[in-house]
C-alpha atoms as a PDB file:
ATOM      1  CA  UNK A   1      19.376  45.804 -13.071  1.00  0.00           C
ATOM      2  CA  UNK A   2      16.319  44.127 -13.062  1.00  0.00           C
ATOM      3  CA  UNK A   3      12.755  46.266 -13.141  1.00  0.00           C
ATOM      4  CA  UNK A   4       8.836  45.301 -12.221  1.00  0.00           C
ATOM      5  CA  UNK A   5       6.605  47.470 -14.310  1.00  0.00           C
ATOM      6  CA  UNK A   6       3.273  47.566 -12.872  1.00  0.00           C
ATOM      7  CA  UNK A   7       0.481  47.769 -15.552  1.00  0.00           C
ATOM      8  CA  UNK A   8       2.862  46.849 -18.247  1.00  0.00           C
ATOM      9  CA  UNK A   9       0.410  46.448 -21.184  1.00  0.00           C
ATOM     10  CA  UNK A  10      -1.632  49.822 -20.375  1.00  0.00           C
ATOM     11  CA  UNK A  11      -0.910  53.205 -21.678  1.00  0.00           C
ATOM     12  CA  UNK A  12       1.561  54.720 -19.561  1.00  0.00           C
ATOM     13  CA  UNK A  13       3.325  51.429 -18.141  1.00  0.00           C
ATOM     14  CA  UNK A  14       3.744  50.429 -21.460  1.00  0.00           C
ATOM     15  CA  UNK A  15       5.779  52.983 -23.092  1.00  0.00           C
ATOM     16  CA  UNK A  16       7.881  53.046 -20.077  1.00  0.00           C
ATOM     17  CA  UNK A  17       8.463  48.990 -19.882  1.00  0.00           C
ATOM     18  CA  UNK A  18       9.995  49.255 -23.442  1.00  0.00           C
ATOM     19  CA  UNK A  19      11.907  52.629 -22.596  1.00  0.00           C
ATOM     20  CA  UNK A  20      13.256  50.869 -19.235  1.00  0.00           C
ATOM     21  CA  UNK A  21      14.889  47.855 -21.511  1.00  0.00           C
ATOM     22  CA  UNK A  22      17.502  49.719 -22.188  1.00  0.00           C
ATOM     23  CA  UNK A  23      18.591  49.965 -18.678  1.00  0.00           C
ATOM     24  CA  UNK A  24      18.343  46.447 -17.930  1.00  0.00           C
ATOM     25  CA  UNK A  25      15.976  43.276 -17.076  1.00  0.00           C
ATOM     26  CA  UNK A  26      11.892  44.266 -16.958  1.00  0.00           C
ATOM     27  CA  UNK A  27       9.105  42.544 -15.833  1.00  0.00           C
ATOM     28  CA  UNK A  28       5.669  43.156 -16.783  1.00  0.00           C
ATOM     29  CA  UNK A  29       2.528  42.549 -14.763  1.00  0.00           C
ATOM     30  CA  UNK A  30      -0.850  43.108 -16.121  1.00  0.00           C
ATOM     31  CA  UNK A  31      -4.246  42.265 -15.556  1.00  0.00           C
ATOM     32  CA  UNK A  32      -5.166  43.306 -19.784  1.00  0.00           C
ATOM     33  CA  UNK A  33      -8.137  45.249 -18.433  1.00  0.00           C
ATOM     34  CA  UNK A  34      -8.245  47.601 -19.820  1.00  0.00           C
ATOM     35  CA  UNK A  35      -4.866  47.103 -21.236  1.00  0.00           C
ATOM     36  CA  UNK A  36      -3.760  45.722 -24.824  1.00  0.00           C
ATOM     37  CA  UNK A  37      -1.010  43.235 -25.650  1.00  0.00           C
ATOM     38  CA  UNK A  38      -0.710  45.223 -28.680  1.00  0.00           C
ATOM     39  CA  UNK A  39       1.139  48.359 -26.853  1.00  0.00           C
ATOM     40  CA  UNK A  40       3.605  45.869 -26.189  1.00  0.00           C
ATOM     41  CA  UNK A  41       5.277  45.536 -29.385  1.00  0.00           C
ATOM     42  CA  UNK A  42       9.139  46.173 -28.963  1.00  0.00           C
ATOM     43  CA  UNK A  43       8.753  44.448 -25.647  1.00  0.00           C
ATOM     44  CA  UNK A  44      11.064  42.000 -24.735  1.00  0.00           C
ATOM     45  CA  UNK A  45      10.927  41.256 -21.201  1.00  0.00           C
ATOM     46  CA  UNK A  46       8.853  38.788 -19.618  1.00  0.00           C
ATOM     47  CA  UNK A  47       5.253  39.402 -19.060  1.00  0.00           C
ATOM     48  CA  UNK A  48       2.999  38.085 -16.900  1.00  0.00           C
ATOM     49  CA  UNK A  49      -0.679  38.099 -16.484  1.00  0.00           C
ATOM     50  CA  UNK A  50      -1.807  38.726 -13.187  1.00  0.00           C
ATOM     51  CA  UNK A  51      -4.052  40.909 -10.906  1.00  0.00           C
ATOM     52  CA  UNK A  52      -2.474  43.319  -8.469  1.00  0.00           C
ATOM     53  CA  UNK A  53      -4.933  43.056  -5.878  1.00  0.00           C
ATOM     54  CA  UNK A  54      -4.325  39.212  -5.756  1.00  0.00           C
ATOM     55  CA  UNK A  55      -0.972  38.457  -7.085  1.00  0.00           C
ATOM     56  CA  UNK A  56       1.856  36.437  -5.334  1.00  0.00           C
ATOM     57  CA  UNK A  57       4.363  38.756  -5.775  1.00  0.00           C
ATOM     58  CA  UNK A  58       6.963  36.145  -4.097  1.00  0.00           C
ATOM     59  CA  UNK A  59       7.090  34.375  -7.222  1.00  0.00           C
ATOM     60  CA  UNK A  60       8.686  37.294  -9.189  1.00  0.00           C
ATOM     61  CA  UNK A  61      12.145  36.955  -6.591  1.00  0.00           C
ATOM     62  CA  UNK A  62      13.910  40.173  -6.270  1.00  0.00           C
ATOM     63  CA  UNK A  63      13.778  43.421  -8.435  1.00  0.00           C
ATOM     64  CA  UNK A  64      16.001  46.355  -8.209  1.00  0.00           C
ATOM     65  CA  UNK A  65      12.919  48.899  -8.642  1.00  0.00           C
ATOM     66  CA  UNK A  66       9.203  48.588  -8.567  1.00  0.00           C
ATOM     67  CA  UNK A  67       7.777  51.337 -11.161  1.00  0.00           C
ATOM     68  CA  UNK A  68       3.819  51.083 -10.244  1.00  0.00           C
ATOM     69  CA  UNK A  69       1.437  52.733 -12.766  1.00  0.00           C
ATOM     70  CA  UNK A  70      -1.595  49.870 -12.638  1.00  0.00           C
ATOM     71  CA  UNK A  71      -4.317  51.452 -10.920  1.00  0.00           C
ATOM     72  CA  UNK A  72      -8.234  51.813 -11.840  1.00  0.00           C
ATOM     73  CA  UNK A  73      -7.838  54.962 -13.515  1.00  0.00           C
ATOM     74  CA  UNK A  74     -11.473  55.922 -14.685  1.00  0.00           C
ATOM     75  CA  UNK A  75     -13.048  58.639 -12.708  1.00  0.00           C
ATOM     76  CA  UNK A  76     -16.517  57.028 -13.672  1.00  0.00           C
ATOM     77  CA  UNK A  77     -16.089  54.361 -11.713  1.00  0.00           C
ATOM     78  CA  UNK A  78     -18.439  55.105  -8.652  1.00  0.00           C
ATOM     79  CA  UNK A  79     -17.912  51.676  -6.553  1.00  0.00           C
ATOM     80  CA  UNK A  80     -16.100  53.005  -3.645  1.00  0.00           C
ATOM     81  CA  UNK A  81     -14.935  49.782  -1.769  1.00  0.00           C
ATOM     82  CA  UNK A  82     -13.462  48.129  -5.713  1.00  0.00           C
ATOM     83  CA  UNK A  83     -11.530  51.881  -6.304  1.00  0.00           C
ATOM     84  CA  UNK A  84      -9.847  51.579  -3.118  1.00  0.00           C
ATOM     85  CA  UNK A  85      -8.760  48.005  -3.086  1.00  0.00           C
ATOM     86  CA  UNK A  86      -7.293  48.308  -6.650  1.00  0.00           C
ATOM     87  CA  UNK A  87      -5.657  51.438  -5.957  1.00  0.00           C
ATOM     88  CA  UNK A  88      -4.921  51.552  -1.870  1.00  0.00           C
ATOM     89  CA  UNK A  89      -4.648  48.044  -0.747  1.00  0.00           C
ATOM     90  CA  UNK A  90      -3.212  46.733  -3.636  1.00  0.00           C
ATOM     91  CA  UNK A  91       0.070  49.372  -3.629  1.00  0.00           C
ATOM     92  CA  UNK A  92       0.142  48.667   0.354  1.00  0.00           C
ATOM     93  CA  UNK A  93       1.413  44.786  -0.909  1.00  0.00           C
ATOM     94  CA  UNK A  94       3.512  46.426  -3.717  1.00  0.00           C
ATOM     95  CA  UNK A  95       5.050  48.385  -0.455  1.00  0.00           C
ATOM     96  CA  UNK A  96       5.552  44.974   1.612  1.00  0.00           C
ATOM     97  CA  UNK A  97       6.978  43.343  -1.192  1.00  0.00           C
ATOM     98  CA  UNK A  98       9.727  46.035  -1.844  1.00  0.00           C
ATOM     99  CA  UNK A  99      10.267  45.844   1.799  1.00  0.00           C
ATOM    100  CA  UNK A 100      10.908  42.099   2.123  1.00  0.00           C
ATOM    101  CA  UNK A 101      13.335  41.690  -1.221  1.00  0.00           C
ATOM    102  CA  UNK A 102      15.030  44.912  -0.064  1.00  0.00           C
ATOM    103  CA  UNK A 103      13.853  46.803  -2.676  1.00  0.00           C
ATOM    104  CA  UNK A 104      15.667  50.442  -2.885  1.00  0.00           C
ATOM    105  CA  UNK A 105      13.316  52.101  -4.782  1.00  0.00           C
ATOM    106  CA  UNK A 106       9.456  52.709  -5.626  1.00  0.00           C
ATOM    107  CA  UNK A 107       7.946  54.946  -8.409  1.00  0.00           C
ATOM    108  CA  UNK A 108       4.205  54.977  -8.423  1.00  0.00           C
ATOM    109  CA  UNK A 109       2.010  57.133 -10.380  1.00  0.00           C
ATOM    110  CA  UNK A 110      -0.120  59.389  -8.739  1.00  0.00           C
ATOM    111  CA  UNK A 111      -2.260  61.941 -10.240  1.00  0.00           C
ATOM    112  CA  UNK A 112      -3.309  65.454 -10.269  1.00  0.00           C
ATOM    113  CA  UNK A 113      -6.681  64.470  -9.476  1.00  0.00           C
ATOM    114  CA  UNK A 114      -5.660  65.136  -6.119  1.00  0.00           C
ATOM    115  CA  UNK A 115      -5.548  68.844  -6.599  1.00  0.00           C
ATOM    116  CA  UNK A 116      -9.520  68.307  -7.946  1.00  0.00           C
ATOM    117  CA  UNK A 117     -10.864  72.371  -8.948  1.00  0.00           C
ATOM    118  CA  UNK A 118      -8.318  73.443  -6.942  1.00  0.00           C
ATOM    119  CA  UNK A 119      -6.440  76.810  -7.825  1.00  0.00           C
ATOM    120  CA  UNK A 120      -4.190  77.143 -10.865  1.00  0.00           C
ATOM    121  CA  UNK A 121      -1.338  76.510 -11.171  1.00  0.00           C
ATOM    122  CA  UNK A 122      -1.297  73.600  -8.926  1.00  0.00           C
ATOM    123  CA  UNK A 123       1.465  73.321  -6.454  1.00  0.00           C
ATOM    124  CA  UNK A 124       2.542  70.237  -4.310  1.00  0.00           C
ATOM    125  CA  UNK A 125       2.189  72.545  -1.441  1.00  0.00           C
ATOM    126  CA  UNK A 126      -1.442  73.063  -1.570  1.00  0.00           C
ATOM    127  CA  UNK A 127      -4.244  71.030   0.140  1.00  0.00           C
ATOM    128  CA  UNK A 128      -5.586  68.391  -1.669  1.00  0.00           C
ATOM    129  CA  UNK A 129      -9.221  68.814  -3.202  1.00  0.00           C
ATOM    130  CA  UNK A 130      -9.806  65.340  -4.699  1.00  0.00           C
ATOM    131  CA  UNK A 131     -13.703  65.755  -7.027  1.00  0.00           C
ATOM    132  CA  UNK A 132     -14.350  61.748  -6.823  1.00  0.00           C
ATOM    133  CA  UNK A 133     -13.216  58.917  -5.650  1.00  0.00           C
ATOM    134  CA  UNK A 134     -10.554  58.357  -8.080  1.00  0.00           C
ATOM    135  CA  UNK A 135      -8.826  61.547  -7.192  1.00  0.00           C
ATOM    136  CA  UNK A 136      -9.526  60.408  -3.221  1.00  0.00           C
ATOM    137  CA  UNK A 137      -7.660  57.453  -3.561  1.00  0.00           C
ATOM    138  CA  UNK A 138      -4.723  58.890  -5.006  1.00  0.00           C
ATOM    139  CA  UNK A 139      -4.720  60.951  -2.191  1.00  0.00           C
ATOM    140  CA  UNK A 140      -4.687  57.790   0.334  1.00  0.00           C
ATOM    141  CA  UNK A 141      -2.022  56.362  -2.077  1.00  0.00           C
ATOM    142  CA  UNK A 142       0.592  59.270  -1.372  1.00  0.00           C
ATOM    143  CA  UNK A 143      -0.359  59.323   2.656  1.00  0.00           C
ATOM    144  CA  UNK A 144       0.409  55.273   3.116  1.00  0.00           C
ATOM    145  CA  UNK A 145       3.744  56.306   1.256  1.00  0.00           C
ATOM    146  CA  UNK A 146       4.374  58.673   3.427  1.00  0.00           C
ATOM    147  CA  UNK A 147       3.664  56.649   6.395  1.00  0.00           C
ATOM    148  CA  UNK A 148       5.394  53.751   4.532  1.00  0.00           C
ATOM    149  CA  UNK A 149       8.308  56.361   4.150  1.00  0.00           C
ATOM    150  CA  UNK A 150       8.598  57.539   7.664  1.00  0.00           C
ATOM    151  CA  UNK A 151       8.841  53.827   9.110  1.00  0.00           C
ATOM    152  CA  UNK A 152      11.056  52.501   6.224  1.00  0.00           C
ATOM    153  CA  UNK A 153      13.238  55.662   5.816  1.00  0.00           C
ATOM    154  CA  UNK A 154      15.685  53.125   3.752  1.00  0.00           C
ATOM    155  CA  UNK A 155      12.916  52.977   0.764  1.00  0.00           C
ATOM    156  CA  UNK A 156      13.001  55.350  -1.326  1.00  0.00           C
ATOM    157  CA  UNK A 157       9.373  56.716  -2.364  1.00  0.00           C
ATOM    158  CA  UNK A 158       8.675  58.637  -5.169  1.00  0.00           C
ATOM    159  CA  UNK A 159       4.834  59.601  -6.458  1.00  0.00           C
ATOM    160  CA  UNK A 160       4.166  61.080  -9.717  1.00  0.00           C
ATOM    161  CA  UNK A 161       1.082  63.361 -10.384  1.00  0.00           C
ATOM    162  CA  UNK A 162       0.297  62.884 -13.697  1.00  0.00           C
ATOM    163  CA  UNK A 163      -1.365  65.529 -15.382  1.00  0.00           C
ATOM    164  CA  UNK A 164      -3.359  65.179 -18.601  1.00  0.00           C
ATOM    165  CA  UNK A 165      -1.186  62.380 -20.597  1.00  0.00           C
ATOM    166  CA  UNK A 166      -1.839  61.994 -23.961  1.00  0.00           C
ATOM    167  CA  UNK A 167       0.500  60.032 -26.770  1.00  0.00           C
ATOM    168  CA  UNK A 168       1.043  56.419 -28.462  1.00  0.00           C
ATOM    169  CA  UNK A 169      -0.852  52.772 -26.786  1.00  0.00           C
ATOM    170  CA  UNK A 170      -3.822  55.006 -25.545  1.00  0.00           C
ATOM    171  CA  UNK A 171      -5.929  53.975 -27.928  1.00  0.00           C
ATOM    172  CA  UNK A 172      -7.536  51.050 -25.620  1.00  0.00           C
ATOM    173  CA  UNK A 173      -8.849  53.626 -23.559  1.00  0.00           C
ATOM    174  CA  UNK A 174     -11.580  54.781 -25.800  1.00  0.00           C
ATOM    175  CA  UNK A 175     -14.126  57.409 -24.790  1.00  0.00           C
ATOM    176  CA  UNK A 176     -11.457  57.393 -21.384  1.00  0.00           C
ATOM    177  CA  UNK A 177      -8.518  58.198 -24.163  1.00  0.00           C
ATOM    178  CA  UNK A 178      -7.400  61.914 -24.298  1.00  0.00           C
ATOM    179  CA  UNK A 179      -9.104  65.024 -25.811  1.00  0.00           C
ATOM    180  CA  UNK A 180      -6.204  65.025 -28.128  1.00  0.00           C
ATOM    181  CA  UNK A 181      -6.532  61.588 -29.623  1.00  0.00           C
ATOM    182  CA  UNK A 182     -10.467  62.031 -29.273  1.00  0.00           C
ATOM    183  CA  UNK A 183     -10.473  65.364 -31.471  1.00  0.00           C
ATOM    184  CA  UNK A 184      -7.722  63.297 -33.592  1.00  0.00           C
ATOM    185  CA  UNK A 185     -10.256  60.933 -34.361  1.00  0.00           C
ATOM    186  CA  UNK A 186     -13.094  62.801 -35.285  1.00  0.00           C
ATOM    187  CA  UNK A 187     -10.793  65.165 -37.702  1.00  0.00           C
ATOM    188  CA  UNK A 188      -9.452  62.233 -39.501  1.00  0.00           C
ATOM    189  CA  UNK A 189     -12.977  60.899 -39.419  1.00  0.00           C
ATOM    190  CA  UNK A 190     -13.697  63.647 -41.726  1.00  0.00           C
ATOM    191  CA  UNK A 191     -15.983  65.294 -38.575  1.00  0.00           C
ATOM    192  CA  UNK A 192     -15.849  68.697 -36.979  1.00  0.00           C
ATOM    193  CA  UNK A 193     -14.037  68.319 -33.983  1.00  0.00           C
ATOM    194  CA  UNK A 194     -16.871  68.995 -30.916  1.00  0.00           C
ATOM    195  CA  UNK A 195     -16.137  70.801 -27.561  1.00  0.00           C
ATOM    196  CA  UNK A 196     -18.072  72.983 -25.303  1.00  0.00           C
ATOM    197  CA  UNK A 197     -18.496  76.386 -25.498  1.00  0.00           C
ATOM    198  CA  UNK A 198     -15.984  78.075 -26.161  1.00  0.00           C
ATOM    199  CA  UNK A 199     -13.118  76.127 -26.463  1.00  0.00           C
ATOM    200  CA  UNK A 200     -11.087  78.536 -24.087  1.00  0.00           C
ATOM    201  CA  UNK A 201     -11.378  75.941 -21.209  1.00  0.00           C
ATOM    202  CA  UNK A 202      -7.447  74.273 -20.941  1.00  0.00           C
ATOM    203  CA  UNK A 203      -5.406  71.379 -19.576  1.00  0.00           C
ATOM    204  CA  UNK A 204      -1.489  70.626 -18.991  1.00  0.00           C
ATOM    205  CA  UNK A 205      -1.693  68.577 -21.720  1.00  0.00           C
ATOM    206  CA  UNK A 206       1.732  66.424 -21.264  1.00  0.00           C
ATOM    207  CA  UNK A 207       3.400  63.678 -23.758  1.00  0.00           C
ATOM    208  CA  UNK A 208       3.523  60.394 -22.475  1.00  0.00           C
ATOM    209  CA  UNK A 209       7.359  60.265 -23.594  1.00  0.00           C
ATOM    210  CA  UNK A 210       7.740  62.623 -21.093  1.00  0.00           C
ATOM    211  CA  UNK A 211       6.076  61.178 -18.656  1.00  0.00           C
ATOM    212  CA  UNK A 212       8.564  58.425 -19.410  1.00  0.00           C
ATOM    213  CA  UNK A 213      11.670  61.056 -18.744  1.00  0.00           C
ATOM    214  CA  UNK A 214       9.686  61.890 -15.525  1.00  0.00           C
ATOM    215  CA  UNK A 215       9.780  57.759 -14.104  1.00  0.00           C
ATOM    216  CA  UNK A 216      13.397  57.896 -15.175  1.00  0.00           C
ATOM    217  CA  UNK A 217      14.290  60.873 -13.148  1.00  0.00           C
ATOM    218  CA  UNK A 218      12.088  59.670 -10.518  1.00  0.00           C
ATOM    219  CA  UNK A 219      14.334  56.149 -10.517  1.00  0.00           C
ATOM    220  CA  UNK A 220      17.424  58.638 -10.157  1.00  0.00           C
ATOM    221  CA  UNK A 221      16.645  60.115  -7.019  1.00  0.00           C
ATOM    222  CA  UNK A 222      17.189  59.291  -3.549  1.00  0.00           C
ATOM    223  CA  UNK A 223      14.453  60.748  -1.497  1.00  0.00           C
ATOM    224  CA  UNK A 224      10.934  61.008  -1.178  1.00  0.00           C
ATOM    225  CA  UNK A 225       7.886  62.723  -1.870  1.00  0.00           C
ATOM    226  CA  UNK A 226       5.490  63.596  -4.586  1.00  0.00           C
ATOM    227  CA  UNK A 227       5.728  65.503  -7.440  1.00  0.00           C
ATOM    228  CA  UNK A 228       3.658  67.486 -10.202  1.00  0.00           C
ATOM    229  CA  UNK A 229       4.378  65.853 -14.193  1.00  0.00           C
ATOM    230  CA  UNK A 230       3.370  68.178 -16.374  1.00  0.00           C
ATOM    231  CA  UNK A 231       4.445  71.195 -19.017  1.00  0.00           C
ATOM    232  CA  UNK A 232       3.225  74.001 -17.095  1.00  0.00           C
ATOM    233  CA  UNK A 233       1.585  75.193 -19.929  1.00  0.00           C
ATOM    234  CA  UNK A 234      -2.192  75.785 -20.074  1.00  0.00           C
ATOM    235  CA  UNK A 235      -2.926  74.587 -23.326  1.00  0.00           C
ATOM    236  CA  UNK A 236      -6.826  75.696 -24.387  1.00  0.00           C
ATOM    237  CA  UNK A 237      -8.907  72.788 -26.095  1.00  0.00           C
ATOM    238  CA  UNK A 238      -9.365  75.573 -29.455  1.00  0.00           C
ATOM    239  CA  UNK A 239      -5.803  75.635 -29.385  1.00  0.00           C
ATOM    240  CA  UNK A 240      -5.695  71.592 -29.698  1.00  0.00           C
ATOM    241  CA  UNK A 241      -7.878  71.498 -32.525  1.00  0.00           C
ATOM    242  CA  UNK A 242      -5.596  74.554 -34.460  1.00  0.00           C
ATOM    243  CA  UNK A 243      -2.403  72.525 -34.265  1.00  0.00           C
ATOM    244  CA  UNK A 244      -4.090  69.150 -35.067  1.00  0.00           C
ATOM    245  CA  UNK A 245      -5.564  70.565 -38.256  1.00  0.00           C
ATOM    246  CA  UNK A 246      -2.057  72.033 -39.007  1.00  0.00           C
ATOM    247  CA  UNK A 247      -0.444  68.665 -38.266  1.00  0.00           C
ATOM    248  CA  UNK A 248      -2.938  66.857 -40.468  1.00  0.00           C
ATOM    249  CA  UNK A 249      -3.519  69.465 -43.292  1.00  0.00           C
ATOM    250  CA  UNK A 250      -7.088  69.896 -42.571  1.00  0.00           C
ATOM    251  CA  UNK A 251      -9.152  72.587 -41.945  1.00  0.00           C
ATOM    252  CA  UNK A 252     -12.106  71.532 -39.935  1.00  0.00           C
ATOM    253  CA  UNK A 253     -14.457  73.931 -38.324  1.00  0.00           C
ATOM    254  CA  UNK A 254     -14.913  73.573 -34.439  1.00  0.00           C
ATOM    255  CA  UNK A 255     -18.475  72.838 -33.991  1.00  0.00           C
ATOM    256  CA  UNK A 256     -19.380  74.218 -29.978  1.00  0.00           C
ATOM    257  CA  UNK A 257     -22.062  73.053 -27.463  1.00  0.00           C
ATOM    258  CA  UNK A 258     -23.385  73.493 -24.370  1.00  0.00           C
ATOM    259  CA  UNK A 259     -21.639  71.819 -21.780  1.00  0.00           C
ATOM    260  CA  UNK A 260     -24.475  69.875 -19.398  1.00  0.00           C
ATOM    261  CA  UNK A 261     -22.390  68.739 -16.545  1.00  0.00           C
ATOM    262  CA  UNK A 262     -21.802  71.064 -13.764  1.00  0.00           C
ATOM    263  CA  UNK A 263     -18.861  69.762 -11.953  1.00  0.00           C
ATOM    264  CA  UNK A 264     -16.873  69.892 -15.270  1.00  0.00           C
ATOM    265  CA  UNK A 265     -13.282  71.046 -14.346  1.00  0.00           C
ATOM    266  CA  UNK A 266     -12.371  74.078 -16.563  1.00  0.00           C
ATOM    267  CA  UNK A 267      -8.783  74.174 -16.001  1.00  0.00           C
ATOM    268  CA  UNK A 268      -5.425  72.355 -14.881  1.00  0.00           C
ATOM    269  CA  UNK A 269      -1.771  73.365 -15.069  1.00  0.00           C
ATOM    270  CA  UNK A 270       0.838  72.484 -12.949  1.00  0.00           C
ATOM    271  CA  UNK A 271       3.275  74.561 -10.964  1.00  0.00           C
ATOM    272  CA  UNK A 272       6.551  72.565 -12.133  1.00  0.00           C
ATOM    273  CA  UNK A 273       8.935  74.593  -9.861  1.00  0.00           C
ATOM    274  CA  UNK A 274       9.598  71.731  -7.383  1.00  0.00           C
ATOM    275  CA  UNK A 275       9.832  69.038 -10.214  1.00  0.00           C
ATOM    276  CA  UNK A 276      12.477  71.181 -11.833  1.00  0.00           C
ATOM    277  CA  UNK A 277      14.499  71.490  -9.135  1.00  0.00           C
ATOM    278  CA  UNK A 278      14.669  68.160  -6.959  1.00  0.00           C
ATOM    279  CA  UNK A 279      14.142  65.721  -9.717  1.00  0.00           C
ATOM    280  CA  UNK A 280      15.666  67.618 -12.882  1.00  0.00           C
ATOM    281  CA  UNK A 281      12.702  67.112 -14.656  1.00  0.00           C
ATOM    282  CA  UNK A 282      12.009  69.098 -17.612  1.00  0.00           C
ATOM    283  CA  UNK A 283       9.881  68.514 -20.524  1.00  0.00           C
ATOM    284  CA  UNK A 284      11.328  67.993 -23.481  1.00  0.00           C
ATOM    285  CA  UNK A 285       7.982  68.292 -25.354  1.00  0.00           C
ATOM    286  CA  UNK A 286       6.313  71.401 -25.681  1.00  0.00           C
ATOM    287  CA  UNK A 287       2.169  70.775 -26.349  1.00  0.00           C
ATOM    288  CA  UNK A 288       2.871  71.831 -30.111  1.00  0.00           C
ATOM    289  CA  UNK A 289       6.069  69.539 -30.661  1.00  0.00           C
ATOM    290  CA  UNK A 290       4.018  66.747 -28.778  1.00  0.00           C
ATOM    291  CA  UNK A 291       0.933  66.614 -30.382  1.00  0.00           C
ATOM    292  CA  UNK A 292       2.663  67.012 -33.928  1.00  0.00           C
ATOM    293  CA  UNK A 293       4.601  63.866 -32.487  1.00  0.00           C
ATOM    294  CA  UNK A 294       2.283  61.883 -31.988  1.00  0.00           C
ATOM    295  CA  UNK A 295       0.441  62.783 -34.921  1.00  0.00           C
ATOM    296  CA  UNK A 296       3.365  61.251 -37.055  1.00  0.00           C
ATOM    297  CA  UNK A 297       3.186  58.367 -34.995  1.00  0.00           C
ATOM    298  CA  UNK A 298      -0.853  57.657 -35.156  1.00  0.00           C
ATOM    299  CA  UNK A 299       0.001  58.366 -39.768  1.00  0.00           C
ATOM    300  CA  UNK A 300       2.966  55.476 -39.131  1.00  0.00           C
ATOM    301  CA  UNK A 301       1.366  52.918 -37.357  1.00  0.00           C
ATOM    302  CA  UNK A 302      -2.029  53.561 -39.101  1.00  0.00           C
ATOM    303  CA  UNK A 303      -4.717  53.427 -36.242  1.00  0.00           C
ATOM    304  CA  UNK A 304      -7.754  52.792 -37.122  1.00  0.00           C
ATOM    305  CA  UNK A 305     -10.561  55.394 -37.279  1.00  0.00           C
END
């Protein structure tokens, strides 16, 4: 079979382009902004460099299955009219492409931004409550697939809300990287590890070789729709910094302060019911096993502090 990856050299897209090798022929196509040739070590498919707002996709010929994770994904970004370009218009030609090779099959990350502050745990069933413009265009993203969908009933469209993803090749992020590799740093650093007061505020923290499993399930299906990726487990940021300091032998006091912003979301977890049972999907990390994980992996590879 032969795969596009979509934001092959960024965090998510490229763990799964070198996962997706062993299932046959990939493509990558990446802007490198902000991602890294670096997280494509391992890779052996052809990459190419290109923009997906502006790319001739007709040049790539036919793929088998379009997995599309490149997407603005800082919630910082404020310009409006560049967020939905990148993110909306941009996946609408992803759409007409799959539709004039005859293209089976579409994975494209979504996000739980949709759900914004919304009501925990978060259910695909509830109304979306996107907090910027980030979350708002994720939220345009799954209506023109569903619109796509209802027109082209012989595509098969599958969205993935991604909760908070942490793991390996996140490092380009920086200060957009995850609390887990941020309070990473700073313990290794020889630092307190810093969060607001008092550390009882939580996320679904999820391992990107998860997110991974959740793609490949995804790929396996035959319908459409959008589903939650996550653990399901609330995961506190105090309980973060315990199992890091385990991992890493340390014993680093949490230092708290005030948190300024007041649109700060306090909590996330996803309702994984519907995952579960129409894609199979079920983590096979738990937070604990995940962070230790990637722990290892940060001591193997030896990333700078």
């Amino acid at each position: 079979m032969r795969f596009l990856v979509t934001g092959a050299s960024g965090f998510i897209g490229s763990n799964l382009a070198v996962s997706l090798q062993e299932k046959g022929e990939v493509l990558g196509l990446c802007n490198l902004a902000p991602g890294s040739m670096e997280n494509l070590k391992g890779f052996k498919g052809e990459f190419i460099r290109g923009d997906i707002c502006a790319f001739d996709y007709s040049l790539l010929g036919k793929v088998d299955a379009i997995f599309h994770q490149a997407a603005i994904t800082d919630t910082t970004v404020t310009d409006q009219k560049l967020m939905l370009s990148t993110n909306v218009d941009a996946f609408q030609k992803i759409l007409d492409y799959a539709l004039k090779i005859g293209c089976k099959k579409v994975v494209y990350a979504s996000s739980a931004a949709t759900y914004g502050k919304g009501k925990v745990p978060m259910s695909e069933t509830d109304s979306p409550q996107p907090a910027n413009i980030y979350g708002e265009s994720k939220v345009k993203m799954e209506i023109a697939a569903r619109e796509f969908s209802k027109k082209h009933p012989e595509i098969s469209l599958v969205g993935l809300r991604y909760f908070n993803v942490y793991g390996p090749n996140e490092t380009h992020k920086d200060k957009a990287a995850s609390m887990v590799y941020q309070l990473y740093l700073q313990i290794v650093s020889g630092r307190s590890p810093r969060i607001f007061k008092w550390g009882d505020q939580y996320r679904d923290f999820i391992y990107v070789k998860d997110v991974v499993l959740a793609n490949l399930k995804a790929f396996e299906f035959d319908g459409n729709g959008a589903f939650n990726v996550g653990t399901g487990v609330p995961t506190t940021f105090n309980q973060v910094i315990q199992v890091l300091n385990a991992a890493l032998g340390t014993h680093k006091p949490t230092e708290y302060f005030d948190n300024p912003y007041n649109f700060y979301q306090e909590k996330t977890q996803a309702d994984m019911t519907l995952s579960k049972k129409t894609l199979g999907f079920t983590c096979q990390f738990s937070p604990e096993s995940g962070i230790r994980d990637y722990v290892q992996n940060l001591k193997r590879t030896g990333v700078p502090v």
